[in-house]
PDB file of N, CA and C in Angstrom:
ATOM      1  N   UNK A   1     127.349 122.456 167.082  1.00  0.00           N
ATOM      2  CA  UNK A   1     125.957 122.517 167.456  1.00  0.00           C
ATOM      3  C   UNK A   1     125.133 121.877 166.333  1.00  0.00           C
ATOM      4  N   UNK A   2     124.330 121.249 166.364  1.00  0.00           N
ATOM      5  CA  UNK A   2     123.172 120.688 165.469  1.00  0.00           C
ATOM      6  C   UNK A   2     122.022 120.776 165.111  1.00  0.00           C
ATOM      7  N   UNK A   3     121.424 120.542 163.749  1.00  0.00           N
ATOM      8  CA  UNK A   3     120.425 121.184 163.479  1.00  0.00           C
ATOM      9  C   UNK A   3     118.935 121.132 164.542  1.00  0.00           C
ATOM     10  N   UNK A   4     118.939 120.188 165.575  1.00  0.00           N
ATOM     11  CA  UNK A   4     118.039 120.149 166.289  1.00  0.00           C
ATOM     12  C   UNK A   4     118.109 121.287 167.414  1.00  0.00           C
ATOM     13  N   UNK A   5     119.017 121.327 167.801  1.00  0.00           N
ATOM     14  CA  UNK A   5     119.347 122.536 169.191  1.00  0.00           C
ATOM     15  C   UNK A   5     119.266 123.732 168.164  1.00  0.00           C
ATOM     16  N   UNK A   6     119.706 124.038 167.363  1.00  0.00           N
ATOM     17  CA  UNK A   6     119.502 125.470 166.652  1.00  0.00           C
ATOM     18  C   UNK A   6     117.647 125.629 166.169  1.00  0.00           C
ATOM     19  N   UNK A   7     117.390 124.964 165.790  1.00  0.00           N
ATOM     20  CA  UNK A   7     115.868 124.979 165.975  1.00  0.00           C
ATOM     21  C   UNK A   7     115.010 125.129 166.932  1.00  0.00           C
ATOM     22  N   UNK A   8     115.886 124.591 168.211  1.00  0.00           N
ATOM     23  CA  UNK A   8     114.626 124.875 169.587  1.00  0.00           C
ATOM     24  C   UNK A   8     115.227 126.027 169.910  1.00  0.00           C
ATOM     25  N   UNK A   9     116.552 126.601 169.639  1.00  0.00           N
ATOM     26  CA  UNK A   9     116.902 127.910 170.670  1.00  0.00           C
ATOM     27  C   UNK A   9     116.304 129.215 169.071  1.00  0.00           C
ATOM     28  N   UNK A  10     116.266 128.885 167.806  1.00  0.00           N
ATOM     29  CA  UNK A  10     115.293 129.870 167.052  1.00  0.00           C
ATOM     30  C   UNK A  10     113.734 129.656 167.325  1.00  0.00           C
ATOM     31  N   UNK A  11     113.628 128.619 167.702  1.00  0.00           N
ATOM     32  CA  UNK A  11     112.047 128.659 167.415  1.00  0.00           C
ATOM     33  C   UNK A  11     111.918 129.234 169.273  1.00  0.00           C
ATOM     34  N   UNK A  12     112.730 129.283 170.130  1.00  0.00           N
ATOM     35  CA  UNK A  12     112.450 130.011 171.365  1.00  0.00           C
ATOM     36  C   UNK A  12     112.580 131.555 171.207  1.00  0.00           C
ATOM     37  N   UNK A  13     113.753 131.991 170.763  1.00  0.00           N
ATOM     38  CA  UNK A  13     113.713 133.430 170.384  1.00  0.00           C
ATOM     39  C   UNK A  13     112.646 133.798 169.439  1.00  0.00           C
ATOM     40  N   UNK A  14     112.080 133.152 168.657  1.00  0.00           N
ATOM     41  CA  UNK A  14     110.926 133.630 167.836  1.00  0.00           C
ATOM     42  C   UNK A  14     109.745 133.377 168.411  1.00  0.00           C
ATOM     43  N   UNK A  15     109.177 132.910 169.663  1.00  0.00           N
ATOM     44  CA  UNK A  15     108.506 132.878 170.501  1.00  0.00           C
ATOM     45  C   UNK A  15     108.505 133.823 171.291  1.00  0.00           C
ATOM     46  N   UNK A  16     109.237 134.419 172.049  1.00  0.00           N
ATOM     47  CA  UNK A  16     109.704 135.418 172.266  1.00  0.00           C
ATOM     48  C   UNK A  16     109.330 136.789 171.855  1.00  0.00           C
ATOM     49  N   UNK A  17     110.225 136.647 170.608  1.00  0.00           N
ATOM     50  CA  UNK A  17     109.314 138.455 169.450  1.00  0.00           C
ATOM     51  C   UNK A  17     108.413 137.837 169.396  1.00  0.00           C
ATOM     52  N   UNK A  18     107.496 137.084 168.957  1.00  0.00           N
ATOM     53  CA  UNK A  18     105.680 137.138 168.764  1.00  0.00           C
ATOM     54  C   UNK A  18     105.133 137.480 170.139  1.00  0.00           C
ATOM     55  N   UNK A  19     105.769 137.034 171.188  1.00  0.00           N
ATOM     56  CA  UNK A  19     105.123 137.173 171.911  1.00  0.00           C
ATOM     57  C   UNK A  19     105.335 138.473 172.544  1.00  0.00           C
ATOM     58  N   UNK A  20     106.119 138.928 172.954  1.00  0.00           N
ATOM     59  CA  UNK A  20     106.850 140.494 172.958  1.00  0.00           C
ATOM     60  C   UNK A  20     106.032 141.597 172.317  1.00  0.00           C
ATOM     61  N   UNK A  21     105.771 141.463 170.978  1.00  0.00           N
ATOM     62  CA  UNK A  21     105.133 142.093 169.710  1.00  0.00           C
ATOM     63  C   UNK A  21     103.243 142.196 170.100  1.00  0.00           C
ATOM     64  N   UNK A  22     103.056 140.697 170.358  1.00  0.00           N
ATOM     65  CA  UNK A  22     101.503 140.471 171.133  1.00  0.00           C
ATOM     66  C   UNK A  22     101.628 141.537 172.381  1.00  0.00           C
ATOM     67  N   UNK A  23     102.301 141.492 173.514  1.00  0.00           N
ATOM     68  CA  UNK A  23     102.066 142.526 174.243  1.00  0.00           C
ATOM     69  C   UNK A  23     102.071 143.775 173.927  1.00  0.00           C
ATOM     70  N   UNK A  24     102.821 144.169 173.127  1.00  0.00           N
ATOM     71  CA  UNK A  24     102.813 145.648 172.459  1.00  0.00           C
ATOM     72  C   UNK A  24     101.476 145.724 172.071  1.00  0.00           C
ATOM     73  N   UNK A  25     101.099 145.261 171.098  1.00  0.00           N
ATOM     74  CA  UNK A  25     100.052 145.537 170.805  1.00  0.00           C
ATOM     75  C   UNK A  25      98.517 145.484 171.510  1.00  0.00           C
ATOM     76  N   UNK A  26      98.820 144.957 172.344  1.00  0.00           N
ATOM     77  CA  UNK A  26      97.588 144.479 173.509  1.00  0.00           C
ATOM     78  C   UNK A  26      97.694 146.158 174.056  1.00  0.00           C
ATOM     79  N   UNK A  27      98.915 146.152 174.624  1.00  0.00           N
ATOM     80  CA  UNK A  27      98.916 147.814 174.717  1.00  0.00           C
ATOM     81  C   UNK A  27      98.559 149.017 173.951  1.00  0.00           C
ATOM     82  N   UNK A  28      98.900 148.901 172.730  1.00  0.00           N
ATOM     83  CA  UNK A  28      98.296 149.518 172.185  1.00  0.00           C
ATOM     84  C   UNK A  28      96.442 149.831 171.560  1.00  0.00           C
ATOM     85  N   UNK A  29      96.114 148.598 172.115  1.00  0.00           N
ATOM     86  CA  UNK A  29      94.660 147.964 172.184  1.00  0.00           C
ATOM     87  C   UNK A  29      94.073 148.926 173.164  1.00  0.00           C
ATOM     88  N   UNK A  30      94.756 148.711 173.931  1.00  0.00           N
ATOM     89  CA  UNK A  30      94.503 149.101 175.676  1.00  0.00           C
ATOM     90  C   UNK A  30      94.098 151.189 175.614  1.00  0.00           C
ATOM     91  N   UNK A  31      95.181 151.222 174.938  1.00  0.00           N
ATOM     92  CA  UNK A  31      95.865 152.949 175.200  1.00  0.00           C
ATOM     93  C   UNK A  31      95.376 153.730 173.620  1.00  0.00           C
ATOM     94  N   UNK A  32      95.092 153.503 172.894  1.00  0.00           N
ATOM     95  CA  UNK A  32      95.294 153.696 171.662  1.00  0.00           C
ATOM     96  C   UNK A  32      94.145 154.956 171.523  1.00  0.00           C
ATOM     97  N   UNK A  33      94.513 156.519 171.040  1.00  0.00           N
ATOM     98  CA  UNK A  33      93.931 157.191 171.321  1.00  0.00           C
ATOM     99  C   UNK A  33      92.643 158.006 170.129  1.00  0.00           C
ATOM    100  N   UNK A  34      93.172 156.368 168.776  1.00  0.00           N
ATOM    101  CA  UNK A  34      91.587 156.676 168.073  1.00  0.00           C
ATOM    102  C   UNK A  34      91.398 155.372 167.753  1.00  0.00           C
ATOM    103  N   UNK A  35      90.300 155.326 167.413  1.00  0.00           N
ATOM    104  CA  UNK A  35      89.886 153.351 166.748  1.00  0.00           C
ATOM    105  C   UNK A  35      90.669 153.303 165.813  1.00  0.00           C
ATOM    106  N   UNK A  36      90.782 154.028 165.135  1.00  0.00           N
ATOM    107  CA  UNK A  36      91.841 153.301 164.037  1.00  0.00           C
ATOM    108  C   UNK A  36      93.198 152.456 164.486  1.00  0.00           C
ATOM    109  N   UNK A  37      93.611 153.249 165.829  1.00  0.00           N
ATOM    110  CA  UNK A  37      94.913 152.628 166.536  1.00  0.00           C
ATOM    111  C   UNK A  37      94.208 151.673 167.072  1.00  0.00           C
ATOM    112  N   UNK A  38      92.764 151.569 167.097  1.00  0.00           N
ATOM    113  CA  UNK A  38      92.655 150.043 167.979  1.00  0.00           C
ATOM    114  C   UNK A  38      92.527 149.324 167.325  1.00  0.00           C
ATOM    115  N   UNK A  39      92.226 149.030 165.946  1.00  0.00           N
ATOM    116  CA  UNK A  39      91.789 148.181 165.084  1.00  0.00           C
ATOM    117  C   UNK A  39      93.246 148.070 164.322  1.00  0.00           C
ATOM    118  N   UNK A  40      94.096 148.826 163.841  1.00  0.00           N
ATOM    119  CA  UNK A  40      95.035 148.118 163.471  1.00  0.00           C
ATOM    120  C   UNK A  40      95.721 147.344 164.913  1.00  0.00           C
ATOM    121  N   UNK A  41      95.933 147.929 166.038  1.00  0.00           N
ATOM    122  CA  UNK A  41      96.160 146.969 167.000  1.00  0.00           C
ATOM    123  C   UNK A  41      96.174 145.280 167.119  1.00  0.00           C
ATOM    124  N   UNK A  42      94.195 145.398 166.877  1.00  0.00           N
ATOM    125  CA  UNK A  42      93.526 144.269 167.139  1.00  0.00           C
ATOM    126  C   UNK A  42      94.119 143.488 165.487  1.00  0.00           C
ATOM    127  N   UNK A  43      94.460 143.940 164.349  1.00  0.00           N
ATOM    128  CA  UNK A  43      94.864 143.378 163.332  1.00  0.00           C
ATOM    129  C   UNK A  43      96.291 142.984 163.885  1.00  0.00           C
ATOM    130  N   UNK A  44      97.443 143.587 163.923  1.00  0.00           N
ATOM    131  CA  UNK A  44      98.831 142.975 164.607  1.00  0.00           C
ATOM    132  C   UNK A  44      98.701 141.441 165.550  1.00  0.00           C
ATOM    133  N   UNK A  45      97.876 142.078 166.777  1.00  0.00           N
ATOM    134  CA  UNK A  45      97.065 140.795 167.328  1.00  0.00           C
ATOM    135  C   UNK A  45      97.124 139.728 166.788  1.00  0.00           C
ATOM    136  N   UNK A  46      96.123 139.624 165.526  1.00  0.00           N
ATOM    137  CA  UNK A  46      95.462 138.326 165.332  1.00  0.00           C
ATOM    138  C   UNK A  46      97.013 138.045 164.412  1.00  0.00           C
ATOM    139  N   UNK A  47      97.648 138.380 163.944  1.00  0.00           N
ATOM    140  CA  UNK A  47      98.929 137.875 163.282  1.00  0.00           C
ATOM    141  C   UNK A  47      99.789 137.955 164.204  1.00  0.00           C
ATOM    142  N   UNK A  48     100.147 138.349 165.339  1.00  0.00           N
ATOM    143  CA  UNK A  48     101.348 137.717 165.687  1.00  0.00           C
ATOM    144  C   UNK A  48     100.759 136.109 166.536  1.00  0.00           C
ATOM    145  N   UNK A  49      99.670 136.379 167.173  1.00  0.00           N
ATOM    146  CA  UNK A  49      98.555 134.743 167.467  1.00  0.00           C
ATOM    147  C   UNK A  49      98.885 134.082 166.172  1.00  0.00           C
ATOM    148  N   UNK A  50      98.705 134.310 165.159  1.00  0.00           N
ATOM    149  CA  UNK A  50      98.688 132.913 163.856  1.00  0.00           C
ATOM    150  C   UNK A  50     100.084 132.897 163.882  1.00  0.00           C
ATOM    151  N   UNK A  51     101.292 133.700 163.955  1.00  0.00           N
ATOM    152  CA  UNK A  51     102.740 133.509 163.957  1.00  0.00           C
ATOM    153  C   UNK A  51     103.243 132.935 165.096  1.00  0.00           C
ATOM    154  N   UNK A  52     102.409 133.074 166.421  1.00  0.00           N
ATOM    155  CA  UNK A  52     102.894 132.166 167.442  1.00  0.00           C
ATOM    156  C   UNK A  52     102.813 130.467 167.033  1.00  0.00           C
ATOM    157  N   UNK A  53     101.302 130.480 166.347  1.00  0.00           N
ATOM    158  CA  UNK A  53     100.800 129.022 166.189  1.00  0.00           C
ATOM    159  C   UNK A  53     101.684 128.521 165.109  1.00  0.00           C
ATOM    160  N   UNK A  54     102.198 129.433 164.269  1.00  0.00           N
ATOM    161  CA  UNK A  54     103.097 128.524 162.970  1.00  0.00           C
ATOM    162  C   UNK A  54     104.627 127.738 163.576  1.00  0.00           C
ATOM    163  N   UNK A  55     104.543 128.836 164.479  1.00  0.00           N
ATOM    164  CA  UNK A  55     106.213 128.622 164.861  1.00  0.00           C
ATOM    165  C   UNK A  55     105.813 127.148 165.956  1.00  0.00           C
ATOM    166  N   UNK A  56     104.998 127.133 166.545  1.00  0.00           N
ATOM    167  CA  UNK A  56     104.763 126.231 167.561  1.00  0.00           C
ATOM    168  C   UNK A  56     104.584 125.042 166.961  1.00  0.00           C
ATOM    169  N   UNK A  57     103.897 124.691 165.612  1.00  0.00           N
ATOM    170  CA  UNK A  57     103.644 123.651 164.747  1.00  0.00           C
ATOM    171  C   UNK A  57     104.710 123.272 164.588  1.00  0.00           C
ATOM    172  N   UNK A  58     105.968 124.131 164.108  1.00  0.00           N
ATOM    173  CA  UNK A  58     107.115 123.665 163.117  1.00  0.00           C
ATOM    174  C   UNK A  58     107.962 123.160 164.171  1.00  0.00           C
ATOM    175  N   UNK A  59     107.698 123.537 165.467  1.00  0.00           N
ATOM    176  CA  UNK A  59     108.514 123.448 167.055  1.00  0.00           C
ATOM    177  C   UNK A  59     108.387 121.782 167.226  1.00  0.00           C
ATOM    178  N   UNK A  60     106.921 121.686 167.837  1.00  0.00           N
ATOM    179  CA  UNK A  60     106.218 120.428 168.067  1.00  0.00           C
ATOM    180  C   UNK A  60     105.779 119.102 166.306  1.00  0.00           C
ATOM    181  N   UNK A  61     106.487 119.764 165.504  1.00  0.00           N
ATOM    182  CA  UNK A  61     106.292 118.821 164.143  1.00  0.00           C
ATOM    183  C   UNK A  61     104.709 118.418 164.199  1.00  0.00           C
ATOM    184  N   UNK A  62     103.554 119.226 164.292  1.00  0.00           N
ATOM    185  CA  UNK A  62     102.329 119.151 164.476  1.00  0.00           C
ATOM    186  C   UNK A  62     101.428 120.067 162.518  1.00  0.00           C
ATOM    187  N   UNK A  63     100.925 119.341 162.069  1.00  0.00           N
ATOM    188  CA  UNK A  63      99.957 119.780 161.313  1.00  0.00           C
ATOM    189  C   UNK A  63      98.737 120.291 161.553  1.00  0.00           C
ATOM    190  N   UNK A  64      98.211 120.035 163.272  1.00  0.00           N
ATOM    191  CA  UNK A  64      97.234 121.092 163.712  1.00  0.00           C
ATOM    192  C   UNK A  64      97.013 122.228 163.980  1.00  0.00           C
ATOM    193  N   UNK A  65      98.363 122.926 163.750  1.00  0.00           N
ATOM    194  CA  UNK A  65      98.783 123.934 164.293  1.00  0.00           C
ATOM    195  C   UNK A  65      98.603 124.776 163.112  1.00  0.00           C
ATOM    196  N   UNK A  66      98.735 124.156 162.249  1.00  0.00           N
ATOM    197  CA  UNK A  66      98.722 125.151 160.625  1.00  0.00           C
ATOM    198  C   UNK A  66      97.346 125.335 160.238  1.00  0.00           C
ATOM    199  N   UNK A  67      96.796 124.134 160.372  1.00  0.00           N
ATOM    200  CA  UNK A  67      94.710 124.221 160.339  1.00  0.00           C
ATOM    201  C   UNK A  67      94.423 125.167 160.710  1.00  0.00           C
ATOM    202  N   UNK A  68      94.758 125.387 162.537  1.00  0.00           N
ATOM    203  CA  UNK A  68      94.114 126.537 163.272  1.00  0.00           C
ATOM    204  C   UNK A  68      94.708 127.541 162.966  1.00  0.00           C
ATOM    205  N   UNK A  69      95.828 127.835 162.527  1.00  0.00           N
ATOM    206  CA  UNK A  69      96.199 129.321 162.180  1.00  0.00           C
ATOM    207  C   UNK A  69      95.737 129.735 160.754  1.00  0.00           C
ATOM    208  N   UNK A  70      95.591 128.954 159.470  1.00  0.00           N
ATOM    209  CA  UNK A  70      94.969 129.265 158.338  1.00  0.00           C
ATOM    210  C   UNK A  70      93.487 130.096 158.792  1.00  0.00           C
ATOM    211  N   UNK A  71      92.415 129.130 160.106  1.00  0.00           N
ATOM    212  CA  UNK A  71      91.363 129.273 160.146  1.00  0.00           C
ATOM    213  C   UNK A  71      91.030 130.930 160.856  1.00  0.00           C
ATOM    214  N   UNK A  72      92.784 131.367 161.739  1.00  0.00           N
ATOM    215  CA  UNK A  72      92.728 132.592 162.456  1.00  0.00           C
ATOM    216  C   UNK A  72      92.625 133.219 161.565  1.00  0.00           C
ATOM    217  N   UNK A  73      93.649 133.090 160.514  1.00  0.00           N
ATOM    218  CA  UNK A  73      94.011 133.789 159.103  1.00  0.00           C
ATOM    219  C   UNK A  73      92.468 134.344 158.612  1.00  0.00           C
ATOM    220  N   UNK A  74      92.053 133.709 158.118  1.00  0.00           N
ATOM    221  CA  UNK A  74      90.835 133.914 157.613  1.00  0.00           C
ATOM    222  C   UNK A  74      89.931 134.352 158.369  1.00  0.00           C
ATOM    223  N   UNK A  75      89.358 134.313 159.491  1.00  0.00           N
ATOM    224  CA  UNK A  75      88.643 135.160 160.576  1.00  0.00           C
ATOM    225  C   UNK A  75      89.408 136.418 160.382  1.00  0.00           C
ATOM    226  N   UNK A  76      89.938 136.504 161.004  1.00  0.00           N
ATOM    227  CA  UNK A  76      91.071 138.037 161.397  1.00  0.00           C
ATOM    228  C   UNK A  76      91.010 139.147 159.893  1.00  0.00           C
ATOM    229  N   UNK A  77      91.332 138.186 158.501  1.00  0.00           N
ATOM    230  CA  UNK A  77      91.064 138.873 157.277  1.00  0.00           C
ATOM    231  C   UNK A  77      89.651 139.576 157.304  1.00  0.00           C
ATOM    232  N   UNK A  78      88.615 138.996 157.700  1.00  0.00           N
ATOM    233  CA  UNK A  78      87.235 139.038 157.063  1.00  0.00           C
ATOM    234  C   UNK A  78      86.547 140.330 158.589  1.00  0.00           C
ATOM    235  N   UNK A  79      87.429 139.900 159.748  1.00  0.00           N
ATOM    236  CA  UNK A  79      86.925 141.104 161.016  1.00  0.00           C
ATOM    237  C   UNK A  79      87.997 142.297 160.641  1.00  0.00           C
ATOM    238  N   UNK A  80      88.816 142.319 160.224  1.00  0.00           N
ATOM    239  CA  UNK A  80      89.709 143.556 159.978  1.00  0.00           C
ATOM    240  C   UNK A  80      89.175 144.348 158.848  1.00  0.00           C
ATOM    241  N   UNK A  81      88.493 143.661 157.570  1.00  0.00           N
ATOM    242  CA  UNK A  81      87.761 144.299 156.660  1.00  0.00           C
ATOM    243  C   UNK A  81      86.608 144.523 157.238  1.00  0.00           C
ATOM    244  N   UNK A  82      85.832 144.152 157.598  1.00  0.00           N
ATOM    245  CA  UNK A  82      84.713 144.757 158.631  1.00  0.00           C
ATOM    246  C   UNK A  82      84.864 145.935 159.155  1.00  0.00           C
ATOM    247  N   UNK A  83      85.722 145.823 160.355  1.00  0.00           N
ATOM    248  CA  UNK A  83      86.163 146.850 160.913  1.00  0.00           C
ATOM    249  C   UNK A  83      86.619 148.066 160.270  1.00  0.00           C
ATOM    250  N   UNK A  84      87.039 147.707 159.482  1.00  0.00           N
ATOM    251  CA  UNK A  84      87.433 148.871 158.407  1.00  0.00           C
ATOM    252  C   UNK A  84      86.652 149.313 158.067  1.00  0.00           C
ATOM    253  N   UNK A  85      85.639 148.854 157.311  1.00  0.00           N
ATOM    254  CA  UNK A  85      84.161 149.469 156.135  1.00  0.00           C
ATOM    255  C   UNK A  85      83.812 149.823 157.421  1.00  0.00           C
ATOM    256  N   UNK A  86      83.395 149.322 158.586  1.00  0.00           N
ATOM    257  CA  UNK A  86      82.191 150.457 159.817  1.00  0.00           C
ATOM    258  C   UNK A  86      82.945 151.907 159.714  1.00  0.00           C
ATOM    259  N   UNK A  87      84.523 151.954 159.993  1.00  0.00           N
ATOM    260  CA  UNK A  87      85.378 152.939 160.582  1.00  0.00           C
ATOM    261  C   UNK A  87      84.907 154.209 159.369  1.00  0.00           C
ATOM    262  N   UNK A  88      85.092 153.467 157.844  1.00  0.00           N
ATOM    263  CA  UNK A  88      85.021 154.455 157.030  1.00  0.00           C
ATOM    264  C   UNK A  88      83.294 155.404 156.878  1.00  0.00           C
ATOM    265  N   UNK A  89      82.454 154.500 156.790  1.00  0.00           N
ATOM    266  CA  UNK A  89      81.275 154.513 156.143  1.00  0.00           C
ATOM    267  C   UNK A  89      79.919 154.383 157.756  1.00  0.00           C
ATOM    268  N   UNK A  90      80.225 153.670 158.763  1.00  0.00           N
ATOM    269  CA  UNK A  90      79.381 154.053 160.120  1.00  0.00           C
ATOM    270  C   UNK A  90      78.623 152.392 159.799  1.00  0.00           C
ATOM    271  N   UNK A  91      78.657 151.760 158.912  1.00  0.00           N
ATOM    272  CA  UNK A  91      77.953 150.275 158.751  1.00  0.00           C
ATOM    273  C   UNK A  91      78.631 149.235 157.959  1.00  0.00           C
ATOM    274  N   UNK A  92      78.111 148.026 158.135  1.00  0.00           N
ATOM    275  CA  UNK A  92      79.221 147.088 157.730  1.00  0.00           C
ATOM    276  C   UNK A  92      78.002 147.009 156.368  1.00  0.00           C
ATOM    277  N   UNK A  93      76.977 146.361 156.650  1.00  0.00           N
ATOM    278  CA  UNK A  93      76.251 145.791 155.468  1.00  0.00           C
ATOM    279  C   UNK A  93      75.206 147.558 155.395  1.00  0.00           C
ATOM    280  N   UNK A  94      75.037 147.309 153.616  1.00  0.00           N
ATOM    281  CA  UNK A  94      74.528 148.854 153.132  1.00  0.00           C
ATOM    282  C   UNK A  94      73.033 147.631 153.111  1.00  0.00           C
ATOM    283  N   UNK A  95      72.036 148.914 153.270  1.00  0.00           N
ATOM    284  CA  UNK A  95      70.414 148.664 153.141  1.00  0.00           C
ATOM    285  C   UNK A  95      70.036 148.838 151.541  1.00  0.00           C
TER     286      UNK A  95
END
């Protein structure tokens, strides 16, 4: 077998768990019986989305794929700390 076919049948099984992992957690989005379970939820989310897009870059030999997932990266960092400071404290920005 060769290094090209072992790459499309890993980068399919690893499509797969991200995507597998994304539904879990959508469920748990869905069902989750305090915000805290929804917000780490919605955090799993936005990383297994940037782990779909890495694997899909390295799939398709694409450098756009890494742009847009750095740019999820960084959204997802900056709404998960958000989300956090409201959960603890009731506001994001203090007066």
């Amino acid at each position: 077998m060769n290094t090209a076919a072992i790459l499309h049948w890993a980068s399919l099984f690893a499509l797969g768990c991200f995507v597998l992992a994304l539904g879990c957690a959508a469920l748990r989005l869905l069902r989750g019986p305090t915000p805290q379970d929804r917000v780490l939820a919605l955090d799993a989310m936005y990383i297994n989305g940037l782990l779909i897009l890495l694997v899909l870059g390295i799939r398709f030999s694409s450098s756009a794929y890494f742009d847009i997932a750095l740019l999820i990266g960084l959204a997802g960092f900056a709404g998960s700390t958000a989300l956090a400071k409201f959960l603890l404290k009731g506001e994001v920005i203090q007066p």
